[in-house]
Protein backbone atom coordinates (compact mmCIF):
# COMPACT_ATOMS: atom_id res chain seq x y z
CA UNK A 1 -15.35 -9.08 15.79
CA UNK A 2 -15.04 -8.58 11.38
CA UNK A 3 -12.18 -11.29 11.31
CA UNK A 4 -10.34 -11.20 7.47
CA UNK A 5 -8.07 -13.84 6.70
CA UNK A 6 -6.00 -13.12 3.92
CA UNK A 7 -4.17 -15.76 1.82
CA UNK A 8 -3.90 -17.08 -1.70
CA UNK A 9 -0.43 -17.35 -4.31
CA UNK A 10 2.85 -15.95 -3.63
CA UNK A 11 3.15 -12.65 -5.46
CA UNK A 12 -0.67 -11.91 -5.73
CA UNK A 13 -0.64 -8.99 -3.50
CA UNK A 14 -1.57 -9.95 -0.06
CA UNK A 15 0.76 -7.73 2.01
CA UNK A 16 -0.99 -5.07 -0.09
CA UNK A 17 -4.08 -6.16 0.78
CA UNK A 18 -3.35 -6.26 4.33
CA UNK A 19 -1.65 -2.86 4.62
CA UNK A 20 -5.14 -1.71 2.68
CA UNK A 21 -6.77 -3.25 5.42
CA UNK A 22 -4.74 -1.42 8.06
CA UNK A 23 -5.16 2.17 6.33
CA UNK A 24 -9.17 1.76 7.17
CA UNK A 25 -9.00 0.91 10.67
CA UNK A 26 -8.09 -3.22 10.56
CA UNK A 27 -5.44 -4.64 13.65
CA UNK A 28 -3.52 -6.18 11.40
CA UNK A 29 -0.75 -9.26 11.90
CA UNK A 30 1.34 -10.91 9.09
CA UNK A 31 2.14 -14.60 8.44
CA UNK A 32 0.22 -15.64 12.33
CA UNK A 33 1.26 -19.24 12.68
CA UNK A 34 -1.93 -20.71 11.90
CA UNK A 35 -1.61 -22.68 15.35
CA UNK A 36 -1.81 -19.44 17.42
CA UNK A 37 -5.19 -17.94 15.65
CA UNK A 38 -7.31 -19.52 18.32
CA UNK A 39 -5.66 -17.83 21.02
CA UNK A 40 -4.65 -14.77 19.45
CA UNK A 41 -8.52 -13.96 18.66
CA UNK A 42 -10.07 -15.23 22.65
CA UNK A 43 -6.91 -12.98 23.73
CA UNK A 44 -8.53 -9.79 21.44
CA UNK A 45 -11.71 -10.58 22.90
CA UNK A 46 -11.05 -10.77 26.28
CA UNK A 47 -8.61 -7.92 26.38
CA UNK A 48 -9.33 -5.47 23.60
CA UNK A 49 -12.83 -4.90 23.12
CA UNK A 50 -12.64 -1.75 21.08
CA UNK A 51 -10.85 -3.68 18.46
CA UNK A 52 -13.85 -4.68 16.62
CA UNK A 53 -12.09 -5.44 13.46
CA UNK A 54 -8.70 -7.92 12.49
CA UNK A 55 -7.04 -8.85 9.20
CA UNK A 56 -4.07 -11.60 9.01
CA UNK A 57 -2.60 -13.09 6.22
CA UNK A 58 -1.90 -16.58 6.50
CA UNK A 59 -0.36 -18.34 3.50
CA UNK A 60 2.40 -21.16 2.39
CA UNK A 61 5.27 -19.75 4.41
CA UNK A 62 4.19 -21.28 7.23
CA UNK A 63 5.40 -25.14 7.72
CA UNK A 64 2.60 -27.40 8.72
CA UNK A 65 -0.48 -24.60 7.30
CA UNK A 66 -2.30 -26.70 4.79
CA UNK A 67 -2.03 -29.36 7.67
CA UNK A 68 -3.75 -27.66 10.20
CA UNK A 69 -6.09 -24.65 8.59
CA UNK A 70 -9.58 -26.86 7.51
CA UNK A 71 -9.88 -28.04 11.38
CA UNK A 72 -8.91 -24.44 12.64
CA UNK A 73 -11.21 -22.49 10.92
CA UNK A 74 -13.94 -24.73 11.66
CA UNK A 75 -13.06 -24.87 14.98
CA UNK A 76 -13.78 -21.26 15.13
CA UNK A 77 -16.38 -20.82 13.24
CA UNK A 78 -18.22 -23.09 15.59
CA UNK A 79 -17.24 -20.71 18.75
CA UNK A 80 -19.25 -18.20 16.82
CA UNK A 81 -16.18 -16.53 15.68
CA UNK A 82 -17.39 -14.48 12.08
CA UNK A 83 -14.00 -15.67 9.69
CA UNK A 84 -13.87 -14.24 5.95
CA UNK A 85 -10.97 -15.82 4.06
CA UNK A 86 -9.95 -13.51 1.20
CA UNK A 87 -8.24 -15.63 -1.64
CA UNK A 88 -5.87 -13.40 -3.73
CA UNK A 89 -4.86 -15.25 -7.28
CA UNK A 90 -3.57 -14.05 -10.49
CA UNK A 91 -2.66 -15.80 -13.81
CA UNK A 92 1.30 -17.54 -13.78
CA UNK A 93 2.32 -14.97 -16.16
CA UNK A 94 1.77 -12.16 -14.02
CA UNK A 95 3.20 -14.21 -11.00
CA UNK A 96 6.25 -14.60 -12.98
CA UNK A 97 6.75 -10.82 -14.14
CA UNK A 98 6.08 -9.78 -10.33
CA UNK A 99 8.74 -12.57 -8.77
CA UNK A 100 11.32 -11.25 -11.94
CA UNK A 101 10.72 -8.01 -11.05
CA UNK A 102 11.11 -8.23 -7.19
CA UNK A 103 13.96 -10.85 -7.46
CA UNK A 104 12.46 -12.87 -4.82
CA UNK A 105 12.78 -15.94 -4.58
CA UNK A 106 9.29 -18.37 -4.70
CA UNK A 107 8.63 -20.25 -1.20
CA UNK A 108 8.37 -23.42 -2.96
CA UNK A 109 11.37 -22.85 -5.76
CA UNK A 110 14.25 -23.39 -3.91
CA UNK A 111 15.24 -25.90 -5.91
CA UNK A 112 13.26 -25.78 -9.22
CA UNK A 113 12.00 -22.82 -11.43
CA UNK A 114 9.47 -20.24 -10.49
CA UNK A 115 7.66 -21.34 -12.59
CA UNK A 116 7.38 -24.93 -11.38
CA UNK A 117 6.62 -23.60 -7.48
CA UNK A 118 3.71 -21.55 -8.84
CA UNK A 119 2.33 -24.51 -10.11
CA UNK A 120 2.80 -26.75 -7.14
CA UNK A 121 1.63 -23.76 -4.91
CA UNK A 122 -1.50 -23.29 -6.88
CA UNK A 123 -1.85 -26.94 -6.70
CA UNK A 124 -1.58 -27.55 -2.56
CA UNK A 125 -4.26 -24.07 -2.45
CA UNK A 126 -6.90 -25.61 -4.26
CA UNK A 127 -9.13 -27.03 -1.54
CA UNK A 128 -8.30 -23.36 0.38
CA UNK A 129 -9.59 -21.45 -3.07
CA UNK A 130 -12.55 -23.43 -2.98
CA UNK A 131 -13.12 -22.82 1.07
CA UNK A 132 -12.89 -18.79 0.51
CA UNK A 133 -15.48 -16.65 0.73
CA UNK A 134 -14.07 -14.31 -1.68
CA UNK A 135 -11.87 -14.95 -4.50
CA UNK A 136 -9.97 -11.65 -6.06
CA UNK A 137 -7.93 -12.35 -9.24
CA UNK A 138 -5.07 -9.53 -9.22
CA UNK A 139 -3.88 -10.05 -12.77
CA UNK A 140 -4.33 -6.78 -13.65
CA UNK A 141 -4.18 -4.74 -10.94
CA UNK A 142 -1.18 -2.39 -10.35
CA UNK A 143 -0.76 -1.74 -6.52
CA UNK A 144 -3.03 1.12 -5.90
CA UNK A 145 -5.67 -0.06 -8.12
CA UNK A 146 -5.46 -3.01 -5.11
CA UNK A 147 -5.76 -1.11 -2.73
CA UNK A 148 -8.70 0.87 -4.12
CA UNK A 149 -10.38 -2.32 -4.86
CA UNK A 150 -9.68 -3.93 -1.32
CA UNK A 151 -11.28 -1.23 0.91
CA UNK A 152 -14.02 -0.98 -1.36
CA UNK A 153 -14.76 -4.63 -0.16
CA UNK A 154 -14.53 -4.45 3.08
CA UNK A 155 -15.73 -0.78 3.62
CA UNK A 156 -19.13 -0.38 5.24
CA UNK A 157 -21.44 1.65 2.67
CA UNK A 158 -22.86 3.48 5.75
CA UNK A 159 -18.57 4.85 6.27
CA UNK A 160 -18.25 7.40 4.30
CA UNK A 161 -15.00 7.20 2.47
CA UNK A 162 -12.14 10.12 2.31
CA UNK A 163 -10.30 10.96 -0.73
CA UNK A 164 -6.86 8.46 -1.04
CA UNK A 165 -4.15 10.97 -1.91
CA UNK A 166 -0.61 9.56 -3.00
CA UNK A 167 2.14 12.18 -3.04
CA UNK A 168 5.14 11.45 -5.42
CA UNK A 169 8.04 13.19 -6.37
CA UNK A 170 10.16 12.52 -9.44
CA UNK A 171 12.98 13.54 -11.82
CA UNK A 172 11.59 14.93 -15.24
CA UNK A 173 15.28 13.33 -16.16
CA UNK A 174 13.69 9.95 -15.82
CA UNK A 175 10.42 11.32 -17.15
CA UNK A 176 6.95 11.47 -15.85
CA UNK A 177 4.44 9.37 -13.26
CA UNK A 178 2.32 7.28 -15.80
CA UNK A 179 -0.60 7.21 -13.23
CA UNK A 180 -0.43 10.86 -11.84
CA UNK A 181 -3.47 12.67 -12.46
CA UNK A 182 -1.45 16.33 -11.15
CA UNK A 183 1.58 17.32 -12.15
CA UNK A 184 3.75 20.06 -10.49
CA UNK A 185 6.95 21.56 -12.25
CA UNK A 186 9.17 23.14 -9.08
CA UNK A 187 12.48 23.36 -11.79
CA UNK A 188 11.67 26.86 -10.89
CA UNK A 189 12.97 27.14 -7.63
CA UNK A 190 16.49 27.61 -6.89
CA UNK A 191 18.44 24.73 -7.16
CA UNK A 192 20.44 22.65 -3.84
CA UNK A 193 22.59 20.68 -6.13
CA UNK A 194 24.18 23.93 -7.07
CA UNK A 195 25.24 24.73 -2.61
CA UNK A 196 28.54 23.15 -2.07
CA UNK A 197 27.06 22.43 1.54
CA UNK A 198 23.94 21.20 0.58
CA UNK A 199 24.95 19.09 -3.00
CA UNK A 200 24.85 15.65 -1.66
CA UNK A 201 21.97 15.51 0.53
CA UNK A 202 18.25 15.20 -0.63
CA UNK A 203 15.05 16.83 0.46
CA UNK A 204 14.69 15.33 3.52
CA UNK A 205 18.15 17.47 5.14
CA UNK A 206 16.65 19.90 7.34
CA UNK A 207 19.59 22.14 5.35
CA UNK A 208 18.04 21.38 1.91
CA UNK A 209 14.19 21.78 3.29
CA UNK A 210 14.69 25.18 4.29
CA UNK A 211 16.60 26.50 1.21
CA UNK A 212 13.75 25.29 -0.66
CA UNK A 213 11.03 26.49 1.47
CA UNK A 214 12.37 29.68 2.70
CA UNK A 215 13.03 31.45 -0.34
CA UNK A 216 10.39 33.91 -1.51
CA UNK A 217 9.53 31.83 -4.54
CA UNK A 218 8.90 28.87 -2.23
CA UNK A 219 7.09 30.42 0.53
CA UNK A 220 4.64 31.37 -2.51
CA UNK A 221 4.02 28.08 -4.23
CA UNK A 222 3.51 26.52 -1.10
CA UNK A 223 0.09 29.19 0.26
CA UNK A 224 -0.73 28.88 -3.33
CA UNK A 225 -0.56 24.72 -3.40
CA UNK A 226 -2.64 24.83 -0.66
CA UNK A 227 -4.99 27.07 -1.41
CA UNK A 228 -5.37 25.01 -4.73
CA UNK A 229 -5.62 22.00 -2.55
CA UNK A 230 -8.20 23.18 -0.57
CA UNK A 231 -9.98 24.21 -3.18
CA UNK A 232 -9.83 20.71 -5.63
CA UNK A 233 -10.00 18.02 -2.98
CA UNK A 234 -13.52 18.48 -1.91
CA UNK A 235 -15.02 18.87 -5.62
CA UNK A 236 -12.93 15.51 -6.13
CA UNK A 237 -14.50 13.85 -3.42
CA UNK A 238 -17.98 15.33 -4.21
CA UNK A 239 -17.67 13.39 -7.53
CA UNK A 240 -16.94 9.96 -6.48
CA UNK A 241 -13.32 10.23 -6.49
CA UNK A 242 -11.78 7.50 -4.75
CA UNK A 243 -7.75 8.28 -5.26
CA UNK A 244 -5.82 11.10 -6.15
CA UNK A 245 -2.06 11.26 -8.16
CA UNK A 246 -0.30 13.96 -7.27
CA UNK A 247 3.60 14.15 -8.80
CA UNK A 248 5.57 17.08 -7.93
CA UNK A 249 9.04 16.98 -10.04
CA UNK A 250 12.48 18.85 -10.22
CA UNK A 251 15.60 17.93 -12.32
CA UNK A 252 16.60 14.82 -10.91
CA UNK A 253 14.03 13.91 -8.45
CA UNK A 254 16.30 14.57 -5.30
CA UNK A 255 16.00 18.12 -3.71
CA UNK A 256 13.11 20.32 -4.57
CA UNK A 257 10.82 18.02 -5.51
CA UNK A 258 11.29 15.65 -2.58
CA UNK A 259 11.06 18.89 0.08
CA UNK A 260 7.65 19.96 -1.46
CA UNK A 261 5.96 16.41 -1.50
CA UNK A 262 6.88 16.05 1.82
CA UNK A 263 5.33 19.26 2.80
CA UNK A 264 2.43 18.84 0.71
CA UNK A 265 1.90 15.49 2.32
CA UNK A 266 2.63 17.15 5.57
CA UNK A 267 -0.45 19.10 4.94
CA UNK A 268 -2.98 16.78 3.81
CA UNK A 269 -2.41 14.85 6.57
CA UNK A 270 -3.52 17.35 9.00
CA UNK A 271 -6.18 17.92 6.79
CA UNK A 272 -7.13 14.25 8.00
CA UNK A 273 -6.76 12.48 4.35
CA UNK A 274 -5.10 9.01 3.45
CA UNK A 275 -1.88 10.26 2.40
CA UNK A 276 1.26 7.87 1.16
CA UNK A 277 4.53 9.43 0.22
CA UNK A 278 6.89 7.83 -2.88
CA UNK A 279 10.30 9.70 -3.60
CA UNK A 280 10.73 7.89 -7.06
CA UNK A 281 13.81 8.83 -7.92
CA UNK A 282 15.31 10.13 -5.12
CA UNK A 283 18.23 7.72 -5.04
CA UNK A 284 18.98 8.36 -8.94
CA UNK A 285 20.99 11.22 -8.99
């Protein structure tokens, strides 16, 4: 059993990491009370034997973990047990933006700054950082270049690896995706927000959906999208391409857009890609 154990600062990105994990075939578990990993993993064994591979992130939450991890893991490794401890890290500043940003509150700032619990956090993690057997600084990583970076590590280079395909849909009021690499203007189709009925619900309303998709223009740009899909995705792939932006974007980010993305999604899916959905600015207008 591939056994990943993901920890390192608050804010560096290790619930991303582990939900990277998950998307290429990882049983994943967050914040396992350190005490329990011994008899989670004989548990697994015994009971689960096609689950050949199992990522957890273990970090500072848990009361009593810096205690109890060095004897654990050695423990383990001694059974035979194959451990990898993944230590995510990232310069203060960053940590600082992120927590700001979030408006989360530090684990070990209750009472002090964030600034001050980074510091005693990276502090107690030391010995840990030193104990990894890979060290990842995510200064400058936004949260799909993590996730890109993450499977790369841990995927086999005998697997081959399927296009990553993010869906978004947006409000050209609030102006464009920075990172999308397609961009899809459906301001062309009719418009929900002008149906008395249909005004103040968003693309997900079965109502809204098929106004959108049943109209002639609709029905249209969707065979077409495909088509085009169909079409771009494997000359992506044959080049190397690893993730793929697709924004799709109406007036305010709400109806149209939000329909089509979910359809296009829809689609890919079937077509057995990595898909993830964001409705940027559906709760806007």
């Amino acid at each position: 059993m591939q056994i990943v154990v993901i920890t390192g600062l608050s804010g560096s990105g290790k619930s991303t990491a582990l939900r990277a994990l998950e998307d290429i075939g990882f049983f994943c578990v967050d914040n396992l009370p350190i005490v329990l990993l011994t008899k989670f993993l004989e548990i697994q064994s015994e009971a689960a034997k096609k689950i050949s591979k199992v990522a957890m992130v273990m970090d500072m939450r848990e009361q009593g973990f810096l205690e109890k991890y060095p004897r654990i893991f050695k423990r383990l490794k001694d059974k035979g047990y194959t451990i990898e401890i993944l230590f995510l890290d990232s310069f203060d500043d960053a940590l600082l933006h992120r927590f700001s940003e979030t408006r989360r509150t530090h684990p070990l700032a209750m009472k002090g700054s964030v600034m001050e619990g980074i510091s005693i956090e990276r502090t107690k993690l030391s010995p840990l950082k030193l104990m990894a057997d890979k060290v990842m600084d995510t200064t400058s990583y936004n949260v799909h270049q993590l996730k890109d970076a993450i499977q790369r590590m841990f995927l086999s280079s005998t697997i081959e690896k399927r296009l990553m395909i993010y869906v978004t849909s947006f409000g050209y009021r609030y102006g464009l995706p920075v990172d999308a690499d397609i961009v899809l203007d459906v301001r062309f189709l009719a418009n929900p927000y002008f149906v008395e009925s249909l005004k103040n619900h968003d693309g997900h309303h079965p109502g809204v959906r098929k106004y959108v998709l049943a109209s002639e223009e609709g029905e249209k740009f969707i065979e077409k999208l495909f088509a085009l899909m169909s079409f771009l995705l494997p000359l992506y792939e044959k080049e190397g391409k690893v993730r793929l932006n697709i924004a799709l974007g109406c007036t305010g980010g709400r109806h149209r857009s939000v329909a089509m993305a979910n359809e296009l999604a829809a689609y890919l899916s079937d077509k057995d890609y990595s898909v993830q959905v964001n409705h940027r600015d559906i709760g806007k207008s």
